[in-house]
N, C-alpha and C. Protein backbone atom coordinates (compact mmCIF):
# COMPACT_ATOMS: atom_id res chain seq x y z
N UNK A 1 -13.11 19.67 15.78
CA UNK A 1 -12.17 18.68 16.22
C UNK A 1 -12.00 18.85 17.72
N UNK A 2 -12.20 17.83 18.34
CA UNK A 2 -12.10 18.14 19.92
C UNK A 2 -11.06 16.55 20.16
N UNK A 3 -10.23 17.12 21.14
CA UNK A 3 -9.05 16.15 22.25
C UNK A 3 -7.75 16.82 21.67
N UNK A 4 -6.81 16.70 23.01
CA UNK A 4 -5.35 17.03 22.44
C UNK A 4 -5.13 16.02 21.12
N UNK A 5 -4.90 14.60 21.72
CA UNK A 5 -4.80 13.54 20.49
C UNK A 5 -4.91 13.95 19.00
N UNK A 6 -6.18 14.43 19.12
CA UNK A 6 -6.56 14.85 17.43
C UNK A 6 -6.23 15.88 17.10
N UNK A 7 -6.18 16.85 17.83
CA UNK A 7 -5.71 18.49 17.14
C UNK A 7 -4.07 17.67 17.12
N UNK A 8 -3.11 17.39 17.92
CA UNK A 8 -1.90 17.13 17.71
C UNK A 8 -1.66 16.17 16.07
N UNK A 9 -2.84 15.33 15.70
CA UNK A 9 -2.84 14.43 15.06
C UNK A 9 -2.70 15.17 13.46
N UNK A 10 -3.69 16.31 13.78
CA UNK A 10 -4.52 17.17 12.71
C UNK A 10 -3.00 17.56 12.14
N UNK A 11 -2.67 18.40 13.28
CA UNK A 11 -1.12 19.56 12.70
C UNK A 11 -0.41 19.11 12.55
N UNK A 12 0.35 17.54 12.77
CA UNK A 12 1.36 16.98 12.20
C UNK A 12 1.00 16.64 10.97
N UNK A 13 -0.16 16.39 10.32
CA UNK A 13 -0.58 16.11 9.14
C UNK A 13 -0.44 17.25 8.54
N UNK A 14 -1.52 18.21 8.47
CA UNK A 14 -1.70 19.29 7.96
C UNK A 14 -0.46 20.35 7.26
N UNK A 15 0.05 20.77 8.49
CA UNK A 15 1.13 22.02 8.34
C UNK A 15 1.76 21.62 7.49
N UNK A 16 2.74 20.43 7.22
CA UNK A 16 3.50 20.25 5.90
C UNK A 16 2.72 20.75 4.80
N UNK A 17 1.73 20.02 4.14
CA UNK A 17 1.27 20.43 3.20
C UNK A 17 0.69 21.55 2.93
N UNK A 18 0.23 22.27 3.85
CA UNK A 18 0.25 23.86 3.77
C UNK A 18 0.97 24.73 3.61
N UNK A 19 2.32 24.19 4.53
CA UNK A 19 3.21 25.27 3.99
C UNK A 19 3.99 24.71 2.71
N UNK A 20 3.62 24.01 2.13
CA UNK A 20 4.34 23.28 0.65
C UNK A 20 3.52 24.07 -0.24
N UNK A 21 2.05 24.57 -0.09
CA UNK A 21 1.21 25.32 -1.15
C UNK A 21 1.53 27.10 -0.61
N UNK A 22 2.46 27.35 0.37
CA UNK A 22 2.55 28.67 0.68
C UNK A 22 1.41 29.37 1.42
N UNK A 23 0.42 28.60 2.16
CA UNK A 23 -0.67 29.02 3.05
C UNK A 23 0.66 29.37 4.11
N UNK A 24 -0.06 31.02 4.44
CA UNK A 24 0.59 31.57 6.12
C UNK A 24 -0.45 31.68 7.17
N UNK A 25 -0.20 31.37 8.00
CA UNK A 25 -0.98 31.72 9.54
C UNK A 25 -0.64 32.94 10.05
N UNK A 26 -1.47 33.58 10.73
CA UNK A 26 -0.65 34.78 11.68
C UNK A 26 -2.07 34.22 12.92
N UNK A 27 -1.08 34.37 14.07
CA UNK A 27 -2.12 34.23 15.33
C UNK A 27 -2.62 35.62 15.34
N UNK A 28 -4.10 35.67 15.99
CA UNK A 28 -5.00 36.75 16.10
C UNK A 28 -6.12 35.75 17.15
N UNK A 29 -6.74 36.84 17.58
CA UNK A 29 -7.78 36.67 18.09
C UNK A 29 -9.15 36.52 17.48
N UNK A 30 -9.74 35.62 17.41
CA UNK A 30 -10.89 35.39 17.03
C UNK A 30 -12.17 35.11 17.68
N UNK A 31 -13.11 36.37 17.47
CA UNK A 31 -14.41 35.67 18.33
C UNK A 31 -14.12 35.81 19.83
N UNK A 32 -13.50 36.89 20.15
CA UNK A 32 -12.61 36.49 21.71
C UNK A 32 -11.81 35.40 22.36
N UNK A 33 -11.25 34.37 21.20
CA UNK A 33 -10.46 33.79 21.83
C UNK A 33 -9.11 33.18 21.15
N UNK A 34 -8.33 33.02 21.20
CA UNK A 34 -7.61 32.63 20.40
C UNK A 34 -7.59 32.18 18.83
N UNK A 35 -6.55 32.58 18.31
CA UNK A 35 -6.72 31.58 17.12
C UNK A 35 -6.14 32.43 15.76
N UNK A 36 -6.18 31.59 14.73
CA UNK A 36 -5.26 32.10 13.88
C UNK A 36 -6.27 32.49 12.36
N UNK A 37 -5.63 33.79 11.47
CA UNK A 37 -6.07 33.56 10.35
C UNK A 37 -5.01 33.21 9.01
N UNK A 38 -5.74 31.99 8.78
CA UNK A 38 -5.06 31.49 7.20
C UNK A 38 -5.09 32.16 5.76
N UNK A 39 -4.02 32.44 5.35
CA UNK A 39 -3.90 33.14 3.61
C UNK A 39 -3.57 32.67 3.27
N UNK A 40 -3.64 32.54 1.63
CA UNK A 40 -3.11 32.26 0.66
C UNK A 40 -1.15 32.95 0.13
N UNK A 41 -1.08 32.78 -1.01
CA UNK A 41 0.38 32.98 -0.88
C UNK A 41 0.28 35.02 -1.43
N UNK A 42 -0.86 35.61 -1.79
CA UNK A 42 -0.96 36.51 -2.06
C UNK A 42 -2.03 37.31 -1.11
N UNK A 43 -1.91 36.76 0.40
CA UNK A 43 -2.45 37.34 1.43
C UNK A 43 -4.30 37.54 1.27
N UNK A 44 -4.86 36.85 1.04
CA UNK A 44 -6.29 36.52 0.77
C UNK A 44 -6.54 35.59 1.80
N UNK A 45 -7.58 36.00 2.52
CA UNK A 45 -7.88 35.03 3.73
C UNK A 45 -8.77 33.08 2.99
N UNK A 46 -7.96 32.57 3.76
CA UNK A 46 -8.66 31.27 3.61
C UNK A 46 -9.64 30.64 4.55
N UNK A 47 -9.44 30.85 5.84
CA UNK A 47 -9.75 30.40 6.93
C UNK A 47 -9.67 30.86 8.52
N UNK A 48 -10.16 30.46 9.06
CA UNK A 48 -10.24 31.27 10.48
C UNK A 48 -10.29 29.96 11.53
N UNK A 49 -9.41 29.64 12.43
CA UNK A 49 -9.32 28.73 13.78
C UNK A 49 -9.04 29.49 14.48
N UNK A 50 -10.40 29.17 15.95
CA UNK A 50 -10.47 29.60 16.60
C UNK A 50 -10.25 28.11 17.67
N UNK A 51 -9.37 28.75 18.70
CA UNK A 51 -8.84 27.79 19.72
C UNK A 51 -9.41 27.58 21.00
N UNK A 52 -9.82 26.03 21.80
CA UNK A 52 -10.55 26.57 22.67
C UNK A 52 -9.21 25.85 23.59
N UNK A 53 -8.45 26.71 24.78
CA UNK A 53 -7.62 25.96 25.78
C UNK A 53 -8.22 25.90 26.74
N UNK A 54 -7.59 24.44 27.44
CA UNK A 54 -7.71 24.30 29.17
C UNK A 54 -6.51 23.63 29.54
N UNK A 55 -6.30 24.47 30.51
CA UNK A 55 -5.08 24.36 30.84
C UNK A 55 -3.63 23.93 30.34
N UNK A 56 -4.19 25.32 29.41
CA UNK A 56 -2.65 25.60 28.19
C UNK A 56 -2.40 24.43 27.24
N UNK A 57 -3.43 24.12 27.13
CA UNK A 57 -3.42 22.98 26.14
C UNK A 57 -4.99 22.87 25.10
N UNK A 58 -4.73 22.67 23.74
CA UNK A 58 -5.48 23.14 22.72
C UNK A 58 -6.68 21.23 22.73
N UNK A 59 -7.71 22.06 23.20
CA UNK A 59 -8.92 21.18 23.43
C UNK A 59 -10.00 21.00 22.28
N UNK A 60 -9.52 22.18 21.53
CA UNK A 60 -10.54 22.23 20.34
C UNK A 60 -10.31 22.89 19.33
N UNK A 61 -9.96 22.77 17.95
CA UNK A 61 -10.51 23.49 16.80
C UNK A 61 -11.73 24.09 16.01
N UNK A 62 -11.79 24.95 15.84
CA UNK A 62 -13.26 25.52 15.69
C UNK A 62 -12.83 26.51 13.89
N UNK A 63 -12.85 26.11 13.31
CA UNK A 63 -12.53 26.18 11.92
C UNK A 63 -13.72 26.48 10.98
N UNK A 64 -13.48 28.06 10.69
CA UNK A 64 -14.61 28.62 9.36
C UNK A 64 -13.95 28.86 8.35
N UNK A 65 -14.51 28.21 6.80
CA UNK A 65 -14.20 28.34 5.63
C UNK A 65 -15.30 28.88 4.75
N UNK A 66 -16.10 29.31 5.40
CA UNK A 66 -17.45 30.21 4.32
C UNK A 66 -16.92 31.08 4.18
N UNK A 67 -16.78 31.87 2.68
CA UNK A 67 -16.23 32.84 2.51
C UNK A 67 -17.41 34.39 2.98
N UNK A 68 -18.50 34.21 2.76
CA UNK A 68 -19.50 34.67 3.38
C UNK A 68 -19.40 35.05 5.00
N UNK A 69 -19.13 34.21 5.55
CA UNK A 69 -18.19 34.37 7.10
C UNK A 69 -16.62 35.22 7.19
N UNK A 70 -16.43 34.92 6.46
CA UNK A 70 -15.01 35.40 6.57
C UNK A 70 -15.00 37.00 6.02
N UNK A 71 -15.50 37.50 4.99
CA UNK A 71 -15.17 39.21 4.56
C UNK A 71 -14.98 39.95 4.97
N UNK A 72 -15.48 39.47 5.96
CA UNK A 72 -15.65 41.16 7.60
C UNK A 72 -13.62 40.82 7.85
N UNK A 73 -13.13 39.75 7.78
CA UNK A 73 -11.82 39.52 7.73
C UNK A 73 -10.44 40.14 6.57
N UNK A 74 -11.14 40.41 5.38
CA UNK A 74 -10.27 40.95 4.29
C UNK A 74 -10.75 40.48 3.18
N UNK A 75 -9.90 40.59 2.14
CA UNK A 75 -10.66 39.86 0.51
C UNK A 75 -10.40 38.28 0.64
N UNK A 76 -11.16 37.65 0.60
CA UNK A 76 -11.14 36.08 0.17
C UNK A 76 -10.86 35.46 -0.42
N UNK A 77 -9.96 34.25 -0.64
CA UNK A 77 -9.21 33.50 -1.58
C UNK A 77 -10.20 32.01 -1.82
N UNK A 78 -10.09 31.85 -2.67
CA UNK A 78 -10.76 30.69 -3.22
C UNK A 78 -10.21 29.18 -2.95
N UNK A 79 -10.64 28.85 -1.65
CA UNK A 79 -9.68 28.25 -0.81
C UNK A 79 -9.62 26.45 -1.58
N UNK A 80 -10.66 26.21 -2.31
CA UNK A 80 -10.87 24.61 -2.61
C UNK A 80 -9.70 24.44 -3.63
N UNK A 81 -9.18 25.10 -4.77
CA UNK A 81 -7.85 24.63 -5.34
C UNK A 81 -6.53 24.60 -4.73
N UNK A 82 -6.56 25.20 -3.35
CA UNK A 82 -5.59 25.33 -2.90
C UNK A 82 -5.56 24.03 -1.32
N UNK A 83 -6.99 24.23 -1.22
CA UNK A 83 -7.00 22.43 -0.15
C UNK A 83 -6.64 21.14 -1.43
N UNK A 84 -7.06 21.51 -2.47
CA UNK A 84 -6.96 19.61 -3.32
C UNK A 84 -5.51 19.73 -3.72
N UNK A 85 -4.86 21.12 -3.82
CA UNK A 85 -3.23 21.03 -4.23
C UNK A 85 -2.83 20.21 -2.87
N UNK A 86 -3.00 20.88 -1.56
CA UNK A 86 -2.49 20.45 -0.35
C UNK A 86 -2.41 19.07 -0.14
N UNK A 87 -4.14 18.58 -0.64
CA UNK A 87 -4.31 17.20 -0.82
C UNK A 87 -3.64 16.35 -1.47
N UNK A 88 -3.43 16.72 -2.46
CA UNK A 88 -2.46 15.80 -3.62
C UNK A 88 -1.06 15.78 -2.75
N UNK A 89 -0.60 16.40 -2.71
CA UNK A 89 0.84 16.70 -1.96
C UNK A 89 0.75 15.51 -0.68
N UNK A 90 -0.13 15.58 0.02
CA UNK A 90 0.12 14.51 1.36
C UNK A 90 -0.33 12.85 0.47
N UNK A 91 -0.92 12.72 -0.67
CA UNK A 91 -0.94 11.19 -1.39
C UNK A 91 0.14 10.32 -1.17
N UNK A 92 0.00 9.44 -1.36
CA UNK A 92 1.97 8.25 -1.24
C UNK A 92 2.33 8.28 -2.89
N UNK A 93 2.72 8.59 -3.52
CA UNK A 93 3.40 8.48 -5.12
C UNK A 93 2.97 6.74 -5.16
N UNK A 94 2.58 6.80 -6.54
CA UNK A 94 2.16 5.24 -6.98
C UNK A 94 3.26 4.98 -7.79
């Protein structure tokens, strides 16, 4: 994801419904540069964003969900029932 526009666009969307399924962030460094790792509600890594700034402002998301990528990070959570819960949650009620 690259432009302020869209990362701003992304996290007003996103974060609700993440934190409605109990996904936590903790900022860390990733890859040498900024960025956060995502768990589940029983601390199992989901994901890894890595941030690219210019001039203090977030230019890019750089987002790994291979769990294969991620181990060297901790034990791995099985992140796809917990994106389609997230998913359902942001739907409009019919």
């Amino acid at each position: 994801m690259f432009g302020d526009d869209n990362v701003a666009r992304l996290l007003s969307t996103i974060l609700p419904a993440m934190l409605a399924v109990e996904i936590t962030f903790e900022p860390h460094e990733v890859n040498g540069q900024p960025g956060a790792i995502f768990r589940d509600h029983d601390g199992r890594v989901l994901n890894t964003w890595t941030l690219d700034v210019v001039d203090g402002r977030i230019q890019a998301i750089r987002n790994v969900l291979n769990p294969d990528k991620l181990r060297h990070v901790g034990p791995v959570a099985d992140a796809w029932p917990l994106l389609r819960q997230a998913s359902e949650l942001q739907r409009p009620a019919e």
